[in-house]
C-alpha atoms as a PDB file:
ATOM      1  CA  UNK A   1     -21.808  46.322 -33.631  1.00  0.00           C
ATOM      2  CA  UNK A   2     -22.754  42.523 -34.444  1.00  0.00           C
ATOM      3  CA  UNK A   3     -21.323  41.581 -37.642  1.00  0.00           C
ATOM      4  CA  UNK A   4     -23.140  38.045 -37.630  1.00  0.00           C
ATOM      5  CA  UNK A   5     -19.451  36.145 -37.102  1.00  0.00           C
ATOM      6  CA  UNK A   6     -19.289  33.816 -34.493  1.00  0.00           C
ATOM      7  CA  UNK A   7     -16.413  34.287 -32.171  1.00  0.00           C
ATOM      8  CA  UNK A   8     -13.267  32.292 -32.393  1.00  0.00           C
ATOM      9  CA  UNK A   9     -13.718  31.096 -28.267  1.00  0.00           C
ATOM     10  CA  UNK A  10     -16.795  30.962 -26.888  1.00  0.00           C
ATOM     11  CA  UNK A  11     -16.970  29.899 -23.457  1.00  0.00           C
ATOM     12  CA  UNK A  12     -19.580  27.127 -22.729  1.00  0.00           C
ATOM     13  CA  UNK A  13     -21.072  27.253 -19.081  1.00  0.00           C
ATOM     14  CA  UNK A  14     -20.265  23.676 -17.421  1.00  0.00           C
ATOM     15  CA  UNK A  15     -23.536  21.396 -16.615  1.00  0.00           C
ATOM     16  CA  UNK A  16     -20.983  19.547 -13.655  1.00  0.00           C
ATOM     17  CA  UNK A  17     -18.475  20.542 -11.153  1.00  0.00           C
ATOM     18  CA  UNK A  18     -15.227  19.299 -11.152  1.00  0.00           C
ATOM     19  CA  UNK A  19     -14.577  16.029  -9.394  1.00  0.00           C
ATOM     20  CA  UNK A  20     -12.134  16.343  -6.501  1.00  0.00           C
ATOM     21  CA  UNK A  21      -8.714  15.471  -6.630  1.00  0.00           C
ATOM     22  CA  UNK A  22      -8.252  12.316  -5.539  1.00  0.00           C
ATOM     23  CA  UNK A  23     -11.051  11.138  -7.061  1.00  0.00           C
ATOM     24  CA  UNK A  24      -9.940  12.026 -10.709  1.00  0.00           C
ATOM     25  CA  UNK A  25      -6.898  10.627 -10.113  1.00  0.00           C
ATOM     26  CA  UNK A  26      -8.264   7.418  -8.872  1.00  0.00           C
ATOM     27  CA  UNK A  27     -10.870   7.500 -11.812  1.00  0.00           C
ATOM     28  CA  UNK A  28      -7.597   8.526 -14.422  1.00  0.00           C
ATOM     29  CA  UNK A  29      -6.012   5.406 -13.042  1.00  0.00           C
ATOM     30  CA  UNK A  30      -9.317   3.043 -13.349  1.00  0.00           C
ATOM     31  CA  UNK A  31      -9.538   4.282 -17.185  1.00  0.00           C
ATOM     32  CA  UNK A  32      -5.827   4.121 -18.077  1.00  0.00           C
ATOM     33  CA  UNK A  33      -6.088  -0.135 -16.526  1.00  0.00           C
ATOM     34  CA  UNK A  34      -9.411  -0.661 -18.415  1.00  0.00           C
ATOM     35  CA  UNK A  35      -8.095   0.492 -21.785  1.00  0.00           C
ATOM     36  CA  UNK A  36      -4.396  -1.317 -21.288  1.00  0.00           C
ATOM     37  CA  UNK A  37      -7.258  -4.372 -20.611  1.00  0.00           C
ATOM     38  CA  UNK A  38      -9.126  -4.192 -23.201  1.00  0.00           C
ATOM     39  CA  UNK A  39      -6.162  -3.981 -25.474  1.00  0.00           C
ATOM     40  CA  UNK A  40      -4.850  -6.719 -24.063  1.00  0.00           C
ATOM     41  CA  UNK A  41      -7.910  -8.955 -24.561  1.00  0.00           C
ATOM     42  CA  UNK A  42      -7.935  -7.619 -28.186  1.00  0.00           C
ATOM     43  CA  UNK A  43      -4.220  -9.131 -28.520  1.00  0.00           C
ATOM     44  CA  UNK A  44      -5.274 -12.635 -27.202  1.00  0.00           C
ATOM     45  CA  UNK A  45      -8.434 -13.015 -29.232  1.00  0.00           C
ATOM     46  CA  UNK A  46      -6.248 -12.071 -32.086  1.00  0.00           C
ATOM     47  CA  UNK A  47      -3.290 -14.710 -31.276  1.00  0.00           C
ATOM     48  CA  UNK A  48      -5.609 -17.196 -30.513  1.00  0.00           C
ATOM     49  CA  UNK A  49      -7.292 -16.742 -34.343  1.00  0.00           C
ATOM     50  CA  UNK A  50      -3.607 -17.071 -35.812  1.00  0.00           C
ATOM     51  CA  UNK A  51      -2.808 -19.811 -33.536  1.00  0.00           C
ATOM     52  CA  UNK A  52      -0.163 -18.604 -31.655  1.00  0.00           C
ATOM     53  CA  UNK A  53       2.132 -20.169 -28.844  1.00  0.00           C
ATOM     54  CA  UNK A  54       2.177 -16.335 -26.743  1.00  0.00           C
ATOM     55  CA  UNK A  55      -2.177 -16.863 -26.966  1.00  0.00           C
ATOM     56  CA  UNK A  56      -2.047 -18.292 -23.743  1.00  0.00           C
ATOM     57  CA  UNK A  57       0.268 -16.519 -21.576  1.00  0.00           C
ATOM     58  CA  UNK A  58      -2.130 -13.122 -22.879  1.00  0.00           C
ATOM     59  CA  UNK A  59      -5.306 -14.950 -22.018  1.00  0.00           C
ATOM     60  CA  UNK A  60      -3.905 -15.590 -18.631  1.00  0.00           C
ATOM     61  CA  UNK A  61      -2.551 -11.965 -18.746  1.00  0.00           C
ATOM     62  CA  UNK A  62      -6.006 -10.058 -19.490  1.00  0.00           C
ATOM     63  CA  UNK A  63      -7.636 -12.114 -16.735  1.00  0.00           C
ATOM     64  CA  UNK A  64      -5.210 -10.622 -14.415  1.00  0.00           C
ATOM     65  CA  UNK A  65      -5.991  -7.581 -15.517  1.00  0.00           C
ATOM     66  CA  UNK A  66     -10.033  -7.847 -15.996  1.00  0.00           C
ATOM     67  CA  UNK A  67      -9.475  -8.390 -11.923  1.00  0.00           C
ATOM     68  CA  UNK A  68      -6.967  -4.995 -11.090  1.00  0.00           C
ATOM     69  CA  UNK A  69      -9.680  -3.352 -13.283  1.00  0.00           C
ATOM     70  CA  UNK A  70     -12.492  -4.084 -11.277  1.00  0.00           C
ATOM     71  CA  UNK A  71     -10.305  -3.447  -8.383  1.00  0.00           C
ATOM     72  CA  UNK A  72      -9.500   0.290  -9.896  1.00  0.00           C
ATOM     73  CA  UNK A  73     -13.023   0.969 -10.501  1.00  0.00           C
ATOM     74  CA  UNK A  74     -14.323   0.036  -7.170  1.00  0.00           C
ATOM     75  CA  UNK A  75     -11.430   1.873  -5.839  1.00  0.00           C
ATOM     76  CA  UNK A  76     -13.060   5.070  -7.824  1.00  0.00           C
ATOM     77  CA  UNK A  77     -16.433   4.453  -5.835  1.00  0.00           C
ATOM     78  CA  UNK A  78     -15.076   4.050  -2.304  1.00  0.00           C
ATOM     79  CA  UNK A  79     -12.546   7.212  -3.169  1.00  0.00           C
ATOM     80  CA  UNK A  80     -16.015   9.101  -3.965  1.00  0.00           C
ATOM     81  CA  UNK A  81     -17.586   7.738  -0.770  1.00  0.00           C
ATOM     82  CA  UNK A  82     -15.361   8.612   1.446  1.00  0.00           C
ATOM     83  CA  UNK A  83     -14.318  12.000  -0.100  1.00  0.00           C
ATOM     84  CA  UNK A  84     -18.170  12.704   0.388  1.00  0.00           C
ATOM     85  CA  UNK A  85     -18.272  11.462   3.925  1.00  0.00           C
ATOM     86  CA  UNK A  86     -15.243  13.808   4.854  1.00  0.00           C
ATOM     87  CA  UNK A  87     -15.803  17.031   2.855  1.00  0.00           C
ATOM     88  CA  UNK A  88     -19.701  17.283   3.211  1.00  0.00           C
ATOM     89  CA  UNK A  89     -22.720  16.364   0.402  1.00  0.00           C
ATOM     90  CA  UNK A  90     -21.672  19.636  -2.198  1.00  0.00           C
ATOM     91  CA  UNK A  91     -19.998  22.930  -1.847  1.00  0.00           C
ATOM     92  CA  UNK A  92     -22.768  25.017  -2.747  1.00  0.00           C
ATOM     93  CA  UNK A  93     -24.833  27.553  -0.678  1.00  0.00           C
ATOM     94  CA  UNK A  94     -27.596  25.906   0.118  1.00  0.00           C
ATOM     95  CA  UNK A  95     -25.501  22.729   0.555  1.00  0.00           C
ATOM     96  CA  UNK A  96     -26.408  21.309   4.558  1.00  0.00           C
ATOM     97  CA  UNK A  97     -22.746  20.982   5.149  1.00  0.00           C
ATOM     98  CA  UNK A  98     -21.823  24.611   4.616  1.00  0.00           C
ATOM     99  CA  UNK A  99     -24.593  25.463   7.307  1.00  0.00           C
ATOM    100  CA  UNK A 100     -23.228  23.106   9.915  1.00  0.00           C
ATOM    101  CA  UNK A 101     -19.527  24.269   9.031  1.00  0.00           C
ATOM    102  CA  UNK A 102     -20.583  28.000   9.234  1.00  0.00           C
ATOM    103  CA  UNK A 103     -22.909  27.219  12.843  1.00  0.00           C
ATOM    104  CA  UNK A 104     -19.679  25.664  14.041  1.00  0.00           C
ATOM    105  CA  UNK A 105     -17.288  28.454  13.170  1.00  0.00           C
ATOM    106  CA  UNK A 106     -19.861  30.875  14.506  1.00  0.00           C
ATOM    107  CA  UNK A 107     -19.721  28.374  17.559  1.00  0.00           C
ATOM    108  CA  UNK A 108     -16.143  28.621  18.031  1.00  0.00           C
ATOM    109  CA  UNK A 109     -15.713  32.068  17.218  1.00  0.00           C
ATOM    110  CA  UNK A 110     -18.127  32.914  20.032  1.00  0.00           C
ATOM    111  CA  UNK A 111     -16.495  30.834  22.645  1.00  0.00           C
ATOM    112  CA  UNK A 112     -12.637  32.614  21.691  1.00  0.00           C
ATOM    113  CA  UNK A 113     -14.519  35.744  22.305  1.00  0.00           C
ATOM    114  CA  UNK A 114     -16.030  34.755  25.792  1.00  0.00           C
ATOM    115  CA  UNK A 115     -12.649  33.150  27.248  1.00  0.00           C
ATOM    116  CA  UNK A 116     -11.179  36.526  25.395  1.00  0.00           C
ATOM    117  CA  UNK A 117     -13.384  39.067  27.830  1.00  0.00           C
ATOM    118  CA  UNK A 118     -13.307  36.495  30.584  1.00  0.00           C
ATOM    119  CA  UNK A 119      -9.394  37.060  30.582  1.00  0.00           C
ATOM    120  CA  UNK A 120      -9.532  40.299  30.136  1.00  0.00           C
ATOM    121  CA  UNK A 121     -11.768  40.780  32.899  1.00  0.00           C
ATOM    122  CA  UNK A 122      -9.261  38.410  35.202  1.00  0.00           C
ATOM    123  CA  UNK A 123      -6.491  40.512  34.576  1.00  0.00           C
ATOM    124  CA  UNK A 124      -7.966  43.871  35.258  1.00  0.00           C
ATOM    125  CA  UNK A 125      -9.100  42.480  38.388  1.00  0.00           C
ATOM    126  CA  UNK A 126      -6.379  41.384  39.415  1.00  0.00           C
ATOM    127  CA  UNK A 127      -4.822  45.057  38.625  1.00  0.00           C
ATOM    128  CA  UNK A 128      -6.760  47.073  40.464  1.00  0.00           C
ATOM    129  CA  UNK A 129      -7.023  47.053  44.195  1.00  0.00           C
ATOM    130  CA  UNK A 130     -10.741  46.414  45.038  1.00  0.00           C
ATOM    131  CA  UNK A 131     -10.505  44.305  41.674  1.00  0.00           C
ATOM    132  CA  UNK A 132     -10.141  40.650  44.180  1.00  0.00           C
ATOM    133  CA  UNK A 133      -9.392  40.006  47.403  1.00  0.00           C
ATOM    134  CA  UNK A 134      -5.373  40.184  47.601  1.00  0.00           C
ATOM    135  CA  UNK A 135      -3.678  37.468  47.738  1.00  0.00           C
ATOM    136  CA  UNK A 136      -2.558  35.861  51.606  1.00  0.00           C
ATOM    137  CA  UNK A 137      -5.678  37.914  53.067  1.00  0.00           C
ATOM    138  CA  UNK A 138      -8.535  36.066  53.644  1.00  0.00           C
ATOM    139  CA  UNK A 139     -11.774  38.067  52.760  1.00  0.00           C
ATOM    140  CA  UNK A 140     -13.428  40.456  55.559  1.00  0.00           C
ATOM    141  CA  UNK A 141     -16.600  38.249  56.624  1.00  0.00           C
ATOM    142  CA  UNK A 142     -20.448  39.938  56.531  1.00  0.00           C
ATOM    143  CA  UNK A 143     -22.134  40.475  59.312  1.00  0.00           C
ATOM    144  CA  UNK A 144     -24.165  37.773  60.251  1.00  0.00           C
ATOM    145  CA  UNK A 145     -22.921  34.848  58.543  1.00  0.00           C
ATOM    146  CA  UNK A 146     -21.107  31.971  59.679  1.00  0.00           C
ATOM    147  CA  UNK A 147     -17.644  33.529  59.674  1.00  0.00           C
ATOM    148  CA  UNK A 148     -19.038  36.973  61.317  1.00  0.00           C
ATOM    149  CA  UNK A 149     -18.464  38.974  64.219  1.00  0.00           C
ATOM    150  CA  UNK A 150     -21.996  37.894  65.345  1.00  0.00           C
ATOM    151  CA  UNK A 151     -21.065  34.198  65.084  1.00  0.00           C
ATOM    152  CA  UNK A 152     -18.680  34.169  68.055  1.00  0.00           C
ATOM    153  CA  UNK A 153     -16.337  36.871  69.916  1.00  0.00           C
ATOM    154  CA  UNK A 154     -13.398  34.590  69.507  1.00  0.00           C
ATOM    155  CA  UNK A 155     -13.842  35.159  65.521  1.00  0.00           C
ATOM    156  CA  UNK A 156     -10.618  36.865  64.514  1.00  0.00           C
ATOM    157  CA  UNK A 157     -11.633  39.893  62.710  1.00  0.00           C
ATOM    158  CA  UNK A 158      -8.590  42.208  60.372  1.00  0.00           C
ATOM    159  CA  UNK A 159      -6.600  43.087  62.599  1.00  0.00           C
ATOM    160  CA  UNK A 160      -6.358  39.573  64.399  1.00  0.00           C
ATOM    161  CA  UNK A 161      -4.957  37.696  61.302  1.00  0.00           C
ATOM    162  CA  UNK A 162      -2.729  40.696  61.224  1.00  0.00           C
ATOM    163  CA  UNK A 163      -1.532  39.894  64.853  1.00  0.00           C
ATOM    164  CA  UNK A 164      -1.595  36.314  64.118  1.00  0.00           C
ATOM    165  CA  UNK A 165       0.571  36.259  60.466  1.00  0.00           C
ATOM    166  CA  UNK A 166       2.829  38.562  63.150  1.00  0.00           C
ATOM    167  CA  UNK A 167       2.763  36.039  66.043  1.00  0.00           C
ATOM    168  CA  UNK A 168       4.250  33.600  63.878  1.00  0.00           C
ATOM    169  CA  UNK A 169       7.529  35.209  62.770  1.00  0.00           C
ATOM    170  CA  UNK A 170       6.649  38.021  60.833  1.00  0.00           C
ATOM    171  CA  UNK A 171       7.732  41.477  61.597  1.00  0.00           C
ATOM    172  CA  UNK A 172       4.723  43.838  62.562  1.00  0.00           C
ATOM    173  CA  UNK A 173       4.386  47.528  61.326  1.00  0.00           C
ATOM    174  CA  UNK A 174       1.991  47.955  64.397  1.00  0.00           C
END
């Protein structure tokens, strides 16, 4: 039910995104200097016309300032630079930067979850008892490697590092 009146607020969609923070307020502070200059020159053009005394010391003045305004605006560049360097090229979806941020926490998130099972699986091998070998006990060698019965007969099998741990102070259960 259009009565033909136009609405009192009528939101208008924005053609540009908001600058970041710090560069606003750098580019606030580069406007606020360039209009306190140009107001300035406007004071010594007009005391030099009436022939003032205070001309000079604002000439002198508003050359100062032409230089701090440069100095503000090229601070409003570099600001922009280096806020683009940090934060990426835009924040929107198709934006490269979001990719390489999202690869990265994908990235990370995978690795947590690796050292995450890989702990897990420590643990509950060192809880059960076939889990690991047991700590103080050297594993029981396979036949026919270097460490095995077949190697030598003076190869201490189980029950010789038992005898030997007891040869050398500790009471046997034998």
């Amino acid at each position: 039910m259009s009565t033909g009146r136009r609405e009192l607020w009528v939101e208008d969609p924005v053609g540009r995104r908001r600058l970041p923070d710090p560069v606003r307020t750098a580019a606030v502070r580069a406007g606020l200097i360039a209009a306190v200059t140009l107001i300035q020159a406007v004071v010594a053009y007009l005391f030099t016309l009436a022939g003032s005394w205070l001309a000079f010391p604002v000439v002198l003045s508003s050359v100062a300032s032409t230089v701090v305004a440069t100095w503000a605006v090229l601070d409003v560049w570099v600001t922009r630079q280096v806020w683009k360097q940090r934060y990426g090229v835009v924040s929107e979806p198709s934006s490269t930067a979001r990719q390489l941020r999202r690869e990265r926490r994908m990235a990370r998130r995978a690795a947590r979850e690796a050292a995450r099972i890989r702990r897990r699986e420590e643990r509950a091998a060192r809880r059960s008892p076939r889990g690991g070998a047991a700590e103080g006990v050297a594993p029981e060698p396979v036949e026919g490697t270097a460490g095995g019965p077949a190697a030598g007969a003076d190869a201490p099998g189980r029950q010789g590092a038992r005898a030997a741990r007891a040869g050398r102070g500790e009471l046997s259960r034998a």
